[in-house]
Protein backbone atom coordinates (compact mmCIF):
# COMPACT_ATOMS: atom_id res chain seq x y z
CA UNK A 1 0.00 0.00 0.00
CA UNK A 2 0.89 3.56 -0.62
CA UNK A 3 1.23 6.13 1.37
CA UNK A 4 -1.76 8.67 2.08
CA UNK A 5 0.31 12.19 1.87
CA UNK A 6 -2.54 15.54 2.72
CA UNK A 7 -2.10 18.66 1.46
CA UNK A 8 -3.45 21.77 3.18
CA UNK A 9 -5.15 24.09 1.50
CA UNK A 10 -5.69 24.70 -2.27
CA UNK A 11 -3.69 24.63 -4.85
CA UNK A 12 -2.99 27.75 -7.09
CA UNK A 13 -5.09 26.62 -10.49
CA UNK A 14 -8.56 25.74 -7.49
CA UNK A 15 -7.68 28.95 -5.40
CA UNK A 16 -7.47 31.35 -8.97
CA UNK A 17 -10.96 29.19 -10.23
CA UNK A 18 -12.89 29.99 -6.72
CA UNK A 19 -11.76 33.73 -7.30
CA UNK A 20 -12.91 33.49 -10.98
CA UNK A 21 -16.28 31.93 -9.89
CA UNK A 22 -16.73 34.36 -7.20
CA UNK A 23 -15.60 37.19 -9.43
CA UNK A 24 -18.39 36.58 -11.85
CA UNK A 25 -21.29 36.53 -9.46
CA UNK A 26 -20.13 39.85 -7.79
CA UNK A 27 -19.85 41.56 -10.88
CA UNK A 28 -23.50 40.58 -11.91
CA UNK A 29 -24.90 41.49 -8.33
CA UNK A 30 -22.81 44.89 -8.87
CA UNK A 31 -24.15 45.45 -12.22
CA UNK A 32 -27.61 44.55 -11.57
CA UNK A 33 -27.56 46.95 -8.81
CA UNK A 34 -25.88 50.19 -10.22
CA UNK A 35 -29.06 49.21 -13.58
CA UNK A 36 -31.66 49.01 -11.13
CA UNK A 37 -30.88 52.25 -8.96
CA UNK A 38 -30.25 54.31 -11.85
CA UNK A 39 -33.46 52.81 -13.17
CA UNK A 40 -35.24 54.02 -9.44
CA UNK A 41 -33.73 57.22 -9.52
CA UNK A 42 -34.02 58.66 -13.46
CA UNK A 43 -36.92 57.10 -14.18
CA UNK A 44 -39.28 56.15 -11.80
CA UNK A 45 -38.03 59.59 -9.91
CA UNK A 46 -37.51 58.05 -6.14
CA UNK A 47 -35.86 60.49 -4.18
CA UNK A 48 -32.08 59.34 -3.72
CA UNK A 49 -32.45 59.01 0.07
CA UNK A 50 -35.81 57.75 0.19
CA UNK A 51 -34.27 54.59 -2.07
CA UNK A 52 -31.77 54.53 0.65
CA UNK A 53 -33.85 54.16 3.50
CA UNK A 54 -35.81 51.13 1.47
CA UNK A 55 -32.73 49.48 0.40
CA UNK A 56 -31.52 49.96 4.27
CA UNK A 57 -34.95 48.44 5.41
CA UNK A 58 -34.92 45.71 2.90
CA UNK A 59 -31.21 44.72 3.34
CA UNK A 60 -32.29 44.56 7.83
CA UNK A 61 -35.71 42.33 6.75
CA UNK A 62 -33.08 40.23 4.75
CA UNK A 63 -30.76 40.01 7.09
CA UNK A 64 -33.60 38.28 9.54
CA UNK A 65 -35.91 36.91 7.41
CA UNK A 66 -32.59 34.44 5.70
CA UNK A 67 -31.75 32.58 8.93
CA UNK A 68 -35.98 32.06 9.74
CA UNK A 69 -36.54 30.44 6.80
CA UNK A 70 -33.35 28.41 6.48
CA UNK A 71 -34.42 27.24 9.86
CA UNK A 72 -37.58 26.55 8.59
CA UNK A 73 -36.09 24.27 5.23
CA UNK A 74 -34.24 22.53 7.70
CA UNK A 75 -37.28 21.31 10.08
CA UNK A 76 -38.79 20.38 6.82
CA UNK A 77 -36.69 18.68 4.84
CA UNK A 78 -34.41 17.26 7.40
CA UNK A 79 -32.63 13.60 6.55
């Protein structure tokens, strides 16, 4: 039998393809949301801070609502 050797961490060619994969999704999220504000502001003619205070007040009901319903997922679709 051979020997088991383990390497920690990644190597170089997985670390640069997480980054890539990563990159790609921020970008879209970024882009998306520059379109869509831009889209609030010019043409539907929200006030700049009243879109902030929604986008504050949505980002907080996010930030709560995420955890109840992946608690919830998990009571229902447990193994």
């Amino acid at each position: 039998m051979g020997k088991i050797t383990k390497k920690d961490g990644l190597t170089k060619k997985h670390w640069i393809g997480y980054m890539m994969g990563d990159f790609g999704g921020c970008m879209t999220f970024a882009l998306m949301g520059s379109i869509v504000t831009v889209y609030y502001v010019d043409v539907l003619k929200i006030n700049v801070a009243t879109l902030a205070v929604l986008l504050l007040i949505w980002n907080i009901w996010d930030a709560v609502n995420d955890p109840i319903m992946g608690t919830i997922m998990d009571k229902m679709f447990a193994k």
